[in-house]
PDB file of N, CA and C in Angstrom:
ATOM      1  N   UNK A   1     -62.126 -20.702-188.832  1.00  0.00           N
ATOM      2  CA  UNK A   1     -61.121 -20.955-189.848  1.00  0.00           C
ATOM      3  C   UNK A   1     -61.484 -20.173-191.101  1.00  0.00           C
ATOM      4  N   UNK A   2     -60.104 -19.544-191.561  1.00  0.00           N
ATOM      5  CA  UNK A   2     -60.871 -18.786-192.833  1.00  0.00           C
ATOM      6  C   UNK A   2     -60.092 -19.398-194.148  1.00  0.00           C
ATOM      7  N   UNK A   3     -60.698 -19.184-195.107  1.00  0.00           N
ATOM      8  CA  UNK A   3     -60.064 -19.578-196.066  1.00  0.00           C
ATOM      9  C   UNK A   3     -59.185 -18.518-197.102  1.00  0.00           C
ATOM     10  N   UNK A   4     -58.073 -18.973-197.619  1.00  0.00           N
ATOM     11  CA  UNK A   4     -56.521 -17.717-198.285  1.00  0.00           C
ATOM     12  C   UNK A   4     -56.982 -18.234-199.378  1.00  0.00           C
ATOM     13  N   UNK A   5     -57.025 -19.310-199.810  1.00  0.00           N
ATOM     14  CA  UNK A   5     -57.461 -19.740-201.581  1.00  0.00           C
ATOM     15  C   UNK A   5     -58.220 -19.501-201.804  1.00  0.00           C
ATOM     16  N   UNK A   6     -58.471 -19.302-203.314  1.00  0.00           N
ATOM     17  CA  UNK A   6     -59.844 -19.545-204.101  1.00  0.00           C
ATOM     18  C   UNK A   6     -60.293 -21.129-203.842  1.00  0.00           C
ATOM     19  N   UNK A   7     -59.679 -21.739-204.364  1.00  0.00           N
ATOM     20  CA  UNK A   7     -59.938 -23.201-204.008  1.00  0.00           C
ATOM     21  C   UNK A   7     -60.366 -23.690-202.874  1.00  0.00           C
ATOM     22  N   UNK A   8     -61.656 -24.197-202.624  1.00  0.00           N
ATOM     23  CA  UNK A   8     -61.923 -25.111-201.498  1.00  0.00           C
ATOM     24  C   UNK A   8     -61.426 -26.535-201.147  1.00  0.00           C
ATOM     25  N   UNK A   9     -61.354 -26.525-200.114  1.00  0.00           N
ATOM     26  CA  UNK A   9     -60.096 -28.242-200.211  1.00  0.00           C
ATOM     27  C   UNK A   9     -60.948 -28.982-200.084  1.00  0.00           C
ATOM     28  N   UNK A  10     -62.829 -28.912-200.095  1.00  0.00           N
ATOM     29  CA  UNK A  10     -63.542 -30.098-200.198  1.00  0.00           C
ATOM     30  C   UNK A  10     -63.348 -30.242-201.939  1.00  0.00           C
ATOM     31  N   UNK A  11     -62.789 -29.511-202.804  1.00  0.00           N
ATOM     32  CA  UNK A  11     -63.199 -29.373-204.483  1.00  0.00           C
ATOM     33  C   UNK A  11     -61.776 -29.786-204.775  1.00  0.00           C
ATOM     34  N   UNK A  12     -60.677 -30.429-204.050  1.00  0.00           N
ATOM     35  CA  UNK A  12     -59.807 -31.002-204.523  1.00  0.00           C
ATOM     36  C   UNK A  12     -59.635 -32.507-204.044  1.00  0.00           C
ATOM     37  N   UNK A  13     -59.141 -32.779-205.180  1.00  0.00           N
ATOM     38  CA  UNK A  13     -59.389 -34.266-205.571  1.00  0.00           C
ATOM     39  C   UNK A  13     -57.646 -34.710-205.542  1.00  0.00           C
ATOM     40  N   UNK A  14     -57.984 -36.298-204.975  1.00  0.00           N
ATOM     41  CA  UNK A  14     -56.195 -37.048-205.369  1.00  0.00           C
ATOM     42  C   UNK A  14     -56.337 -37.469-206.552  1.00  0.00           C
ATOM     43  N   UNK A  15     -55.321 -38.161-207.278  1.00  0.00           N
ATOM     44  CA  UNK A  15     -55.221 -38.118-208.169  1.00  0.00           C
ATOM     45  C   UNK A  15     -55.936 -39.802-208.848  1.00  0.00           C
ATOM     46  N   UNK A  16     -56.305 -40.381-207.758  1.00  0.00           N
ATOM     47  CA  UNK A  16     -57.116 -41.471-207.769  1.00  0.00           C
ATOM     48  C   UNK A  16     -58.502 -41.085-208.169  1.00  0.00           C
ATOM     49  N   UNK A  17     -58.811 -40.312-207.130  1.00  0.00           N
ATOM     50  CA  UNK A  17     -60.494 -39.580-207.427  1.00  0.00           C
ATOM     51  C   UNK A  17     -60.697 -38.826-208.491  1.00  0.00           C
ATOM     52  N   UNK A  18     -59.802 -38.223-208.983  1.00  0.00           N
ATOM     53  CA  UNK A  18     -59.911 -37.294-209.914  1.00  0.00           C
ATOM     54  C   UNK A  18     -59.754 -38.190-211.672  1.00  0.00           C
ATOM     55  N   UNK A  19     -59.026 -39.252-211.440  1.00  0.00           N
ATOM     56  CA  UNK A  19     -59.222 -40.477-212.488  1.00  0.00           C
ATOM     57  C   UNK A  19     -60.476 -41.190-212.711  1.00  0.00           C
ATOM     58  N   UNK A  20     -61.113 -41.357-211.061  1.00  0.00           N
ATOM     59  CA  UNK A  20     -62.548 -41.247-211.200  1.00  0.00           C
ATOM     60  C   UNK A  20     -63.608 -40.881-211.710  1.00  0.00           C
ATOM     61  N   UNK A  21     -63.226 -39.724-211.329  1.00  0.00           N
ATOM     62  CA  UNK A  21     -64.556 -38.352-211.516  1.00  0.00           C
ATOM     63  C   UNK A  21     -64.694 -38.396-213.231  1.00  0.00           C
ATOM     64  N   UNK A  22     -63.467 -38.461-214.144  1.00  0.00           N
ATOM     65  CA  UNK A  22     -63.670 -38.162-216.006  1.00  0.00           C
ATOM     66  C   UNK A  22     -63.300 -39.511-216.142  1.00  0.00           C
ATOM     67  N   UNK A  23     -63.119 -40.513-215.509  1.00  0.00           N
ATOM     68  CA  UNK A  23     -63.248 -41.690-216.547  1.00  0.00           C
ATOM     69  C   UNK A  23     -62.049 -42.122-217.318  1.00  0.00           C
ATOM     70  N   UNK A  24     -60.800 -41.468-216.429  1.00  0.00           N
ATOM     71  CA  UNK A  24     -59.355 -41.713-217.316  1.00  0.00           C
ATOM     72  C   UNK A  24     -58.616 -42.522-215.565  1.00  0.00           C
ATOM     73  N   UNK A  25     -57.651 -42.911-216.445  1.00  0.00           N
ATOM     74  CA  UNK A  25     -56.321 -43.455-215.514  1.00  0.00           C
ATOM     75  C   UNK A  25     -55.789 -42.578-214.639  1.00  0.00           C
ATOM     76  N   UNK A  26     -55.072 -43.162-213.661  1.00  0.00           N
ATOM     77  CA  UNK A  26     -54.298 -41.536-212.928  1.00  0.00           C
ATOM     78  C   UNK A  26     -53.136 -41.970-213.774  1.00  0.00           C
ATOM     79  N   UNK A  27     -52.243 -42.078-214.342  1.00  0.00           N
ATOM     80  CA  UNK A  27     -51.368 -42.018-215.449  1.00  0.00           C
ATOM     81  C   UNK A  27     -51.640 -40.950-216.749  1.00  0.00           C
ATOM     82  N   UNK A  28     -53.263 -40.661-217.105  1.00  0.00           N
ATOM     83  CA  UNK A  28     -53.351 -39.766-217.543  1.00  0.00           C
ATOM     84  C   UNK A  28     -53.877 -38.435-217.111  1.00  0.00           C
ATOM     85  N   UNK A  29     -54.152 -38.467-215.692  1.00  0.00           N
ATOM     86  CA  UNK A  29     -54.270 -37.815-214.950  1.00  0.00           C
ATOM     87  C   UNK A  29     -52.889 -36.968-214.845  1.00  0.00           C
ATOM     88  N   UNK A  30     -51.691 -37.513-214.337  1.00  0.00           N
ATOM     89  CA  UNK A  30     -50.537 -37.341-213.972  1.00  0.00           C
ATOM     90  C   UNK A  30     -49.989 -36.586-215.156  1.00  0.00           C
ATOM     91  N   UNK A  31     -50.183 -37.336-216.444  1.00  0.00           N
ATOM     92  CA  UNK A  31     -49.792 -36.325-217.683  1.00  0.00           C
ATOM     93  C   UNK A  31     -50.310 -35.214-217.760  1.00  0.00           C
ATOM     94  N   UNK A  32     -51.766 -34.980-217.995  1.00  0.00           N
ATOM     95  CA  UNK A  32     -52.171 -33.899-218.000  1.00  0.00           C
ATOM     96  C   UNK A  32     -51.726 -32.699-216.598  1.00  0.00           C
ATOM     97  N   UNK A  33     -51.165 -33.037-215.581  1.00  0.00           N
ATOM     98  CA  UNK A  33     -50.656 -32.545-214.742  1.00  0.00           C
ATOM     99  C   UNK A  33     -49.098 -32.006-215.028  1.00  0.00           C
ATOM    100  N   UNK A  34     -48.350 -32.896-215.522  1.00  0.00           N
ATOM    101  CA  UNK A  34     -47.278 -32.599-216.117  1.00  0.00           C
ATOM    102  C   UNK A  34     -47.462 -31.780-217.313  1.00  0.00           C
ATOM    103  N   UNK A  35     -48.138 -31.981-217.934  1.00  0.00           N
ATOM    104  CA  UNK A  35     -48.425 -31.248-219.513  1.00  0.00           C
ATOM    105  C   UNK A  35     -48.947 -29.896-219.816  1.00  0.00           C
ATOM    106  N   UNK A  36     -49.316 -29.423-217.502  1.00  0.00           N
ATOM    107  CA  UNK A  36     -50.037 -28.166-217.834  1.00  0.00           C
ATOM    108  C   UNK A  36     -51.365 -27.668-218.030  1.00  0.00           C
ATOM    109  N   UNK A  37     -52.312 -28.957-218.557  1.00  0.00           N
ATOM    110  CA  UNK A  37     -53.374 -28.898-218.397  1.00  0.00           C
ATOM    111  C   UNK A  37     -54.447 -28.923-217.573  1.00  0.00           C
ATOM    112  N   UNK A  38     -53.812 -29.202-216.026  1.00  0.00           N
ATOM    113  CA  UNK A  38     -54.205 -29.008-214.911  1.00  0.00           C
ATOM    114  C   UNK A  38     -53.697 -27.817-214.340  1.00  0.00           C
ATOM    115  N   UNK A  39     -53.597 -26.767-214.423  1.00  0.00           N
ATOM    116  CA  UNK A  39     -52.844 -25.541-213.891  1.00  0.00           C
ATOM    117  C   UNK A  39     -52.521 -25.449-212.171  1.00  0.00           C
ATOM    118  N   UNK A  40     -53.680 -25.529-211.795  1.00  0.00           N
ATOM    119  CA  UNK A  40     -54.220 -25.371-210.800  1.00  0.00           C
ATOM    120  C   UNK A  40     -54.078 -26.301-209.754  1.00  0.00           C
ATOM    121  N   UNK A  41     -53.588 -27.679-209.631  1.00  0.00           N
ATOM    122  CA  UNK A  41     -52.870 -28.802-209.185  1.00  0.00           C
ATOM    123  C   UNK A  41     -52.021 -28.428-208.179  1.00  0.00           C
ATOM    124  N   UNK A  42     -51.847 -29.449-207.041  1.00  0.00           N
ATOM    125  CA  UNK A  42     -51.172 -28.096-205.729  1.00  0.00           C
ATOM    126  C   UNK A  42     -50.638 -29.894-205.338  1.00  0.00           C
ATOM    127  N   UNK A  43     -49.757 -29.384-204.947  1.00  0.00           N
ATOM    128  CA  UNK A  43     -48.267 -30.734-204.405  1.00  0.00           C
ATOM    129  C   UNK A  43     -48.235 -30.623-203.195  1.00  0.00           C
ATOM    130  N   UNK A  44     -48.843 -31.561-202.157  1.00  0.00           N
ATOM    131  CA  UNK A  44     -48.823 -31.356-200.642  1.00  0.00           C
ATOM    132  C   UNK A  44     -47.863 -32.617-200.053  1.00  0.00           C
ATOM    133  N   UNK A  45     -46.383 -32.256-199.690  1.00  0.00           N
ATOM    134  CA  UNK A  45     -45.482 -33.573-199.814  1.00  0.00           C
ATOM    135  C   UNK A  45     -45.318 -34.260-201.141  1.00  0.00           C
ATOM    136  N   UNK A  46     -45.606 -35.311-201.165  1.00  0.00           N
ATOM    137  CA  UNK A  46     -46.024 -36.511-202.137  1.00  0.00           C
ATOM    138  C   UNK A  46     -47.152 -36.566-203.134  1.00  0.00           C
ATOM    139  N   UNK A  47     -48.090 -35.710-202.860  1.00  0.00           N
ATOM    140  CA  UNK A  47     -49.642 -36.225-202.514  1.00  0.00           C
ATOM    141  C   UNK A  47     -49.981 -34.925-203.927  1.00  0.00           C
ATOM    142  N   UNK A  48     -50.513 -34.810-204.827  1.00  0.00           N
ATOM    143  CA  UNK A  48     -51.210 -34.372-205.949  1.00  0.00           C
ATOM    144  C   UNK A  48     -52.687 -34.349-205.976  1.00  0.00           C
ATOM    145  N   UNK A  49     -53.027 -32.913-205.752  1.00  0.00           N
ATOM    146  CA  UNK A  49     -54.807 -32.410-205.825  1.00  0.00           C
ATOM    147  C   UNK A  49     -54.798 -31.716-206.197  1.00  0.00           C
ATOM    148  N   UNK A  50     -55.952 -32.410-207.420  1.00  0.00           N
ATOM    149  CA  UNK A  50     -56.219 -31.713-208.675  1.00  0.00           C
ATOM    150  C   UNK A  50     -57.708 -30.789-208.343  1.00  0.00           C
ATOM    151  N   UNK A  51     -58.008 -29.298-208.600  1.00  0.00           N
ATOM    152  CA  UNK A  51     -59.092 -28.883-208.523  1.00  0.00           C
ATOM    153  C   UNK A  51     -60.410 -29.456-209.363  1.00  0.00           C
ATOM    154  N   UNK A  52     -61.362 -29.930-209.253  1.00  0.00           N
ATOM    155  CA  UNK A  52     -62.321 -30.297-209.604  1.00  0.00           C
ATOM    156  C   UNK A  52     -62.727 -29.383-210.505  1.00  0.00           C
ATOM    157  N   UNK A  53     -62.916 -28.041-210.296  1.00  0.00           N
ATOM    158  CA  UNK A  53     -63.191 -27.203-211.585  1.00  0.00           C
ATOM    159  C   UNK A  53     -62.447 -26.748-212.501  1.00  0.00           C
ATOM    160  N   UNK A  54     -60.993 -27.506-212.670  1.00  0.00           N
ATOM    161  CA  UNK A  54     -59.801 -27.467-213.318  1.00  0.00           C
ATOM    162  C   UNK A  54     -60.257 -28.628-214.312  1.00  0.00           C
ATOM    163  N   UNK A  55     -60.668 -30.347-213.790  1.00  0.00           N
ATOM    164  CA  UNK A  55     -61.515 -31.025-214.558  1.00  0.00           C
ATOM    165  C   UNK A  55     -62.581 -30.472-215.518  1.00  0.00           C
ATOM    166  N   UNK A  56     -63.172 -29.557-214.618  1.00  0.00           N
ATOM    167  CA  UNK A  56     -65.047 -29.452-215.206  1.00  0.00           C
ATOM    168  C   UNK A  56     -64.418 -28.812-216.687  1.00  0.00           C
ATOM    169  N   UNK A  57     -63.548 -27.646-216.595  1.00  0.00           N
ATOM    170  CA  UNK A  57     -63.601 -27.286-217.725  1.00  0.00           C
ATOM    171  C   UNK A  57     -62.767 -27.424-218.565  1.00  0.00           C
ATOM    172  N   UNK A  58     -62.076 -28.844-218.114  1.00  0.00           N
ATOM    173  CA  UNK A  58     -61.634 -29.410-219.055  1.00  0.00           C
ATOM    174  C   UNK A  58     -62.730 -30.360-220.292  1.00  0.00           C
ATOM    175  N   UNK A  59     -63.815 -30.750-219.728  1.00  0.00           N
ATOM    176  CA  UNK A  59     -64.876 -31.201-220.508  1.00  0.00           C
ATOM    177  C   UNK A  59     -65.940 -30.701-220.360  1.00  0.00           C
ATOM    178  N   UNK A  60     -65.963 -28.783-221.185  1.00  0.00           N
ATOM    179  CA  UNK A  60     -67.233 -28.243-221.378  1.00  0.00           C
ATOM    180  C   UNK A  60     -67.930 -28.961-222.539  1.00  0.00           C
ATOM    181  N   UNK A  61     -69.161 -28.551-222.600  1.00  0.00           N
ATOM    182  CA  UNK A  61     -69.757 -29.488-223.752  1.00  0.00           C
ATOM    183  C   UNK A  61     -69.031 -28.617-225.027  1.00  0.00           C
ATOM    184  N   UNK A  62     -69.860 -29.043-225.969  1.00  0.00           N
ATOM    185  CA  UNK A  62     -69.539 -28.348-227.124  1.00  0.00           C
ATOM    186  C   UNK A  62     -71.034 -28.139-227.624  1.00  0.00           C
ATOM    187  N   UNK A  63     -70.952 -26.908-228.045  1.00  0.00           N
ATOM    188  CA  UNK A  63     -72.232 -25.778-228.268  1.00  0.00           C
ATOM    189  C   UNK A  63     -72.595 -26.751-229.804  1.00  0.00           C
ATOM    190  N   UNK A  64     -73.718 -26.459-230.118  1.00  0.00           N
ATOM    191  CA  UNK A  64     -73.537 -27.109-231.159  1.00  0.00           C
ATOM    192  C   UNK A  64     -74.393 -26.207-231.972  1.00  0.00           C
ATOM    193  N   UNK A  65     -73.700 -26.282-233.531  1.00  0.00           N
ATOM    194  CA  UNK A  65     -74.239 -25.490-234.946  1.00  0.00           C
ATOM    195  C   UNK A  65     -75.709 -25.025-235.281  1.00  0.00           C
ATOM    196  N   UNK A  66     -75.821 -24.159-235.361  1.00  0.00           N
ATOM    197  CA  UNK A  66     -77.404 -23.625-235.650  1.00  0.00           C
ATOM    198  C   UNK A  66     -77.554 -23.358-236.810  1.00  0.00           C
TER     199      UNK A  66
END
């Protein structure tokens, strides 16, 4: 089996797990999906998976002042 995406489908998440993974609701999950801030979000039927490294860098740290 080869893979056509960049995305690996073990690195996508439902929208349950992915409420998980940062510690928010899937309601704000779902917004940020609607809002664009998930780009990368892929619609299979019904069913919403969000890329995991679509999360990660949604909460890079922040560098801090020297």
């Amino acid at each position: 089996m080869t893979a056509t995406s960049p995305i690996e489908v073990r690195e996508l998440l439902t929208l349950e797990q992915a409420a998980a993974y940062v510690h928010r609701s899937t309601r704000t999950i779902r917004r940020w999906v609607e809002g664009g801030d998930l780009p990368n979000t892929v619609r299979v039927k019904t069913m919403l998976l969000v890329p995991r490294s679509d999360l990660d860098a949604m909460f890079k740290p922040i560098s801090s002042a020297a």
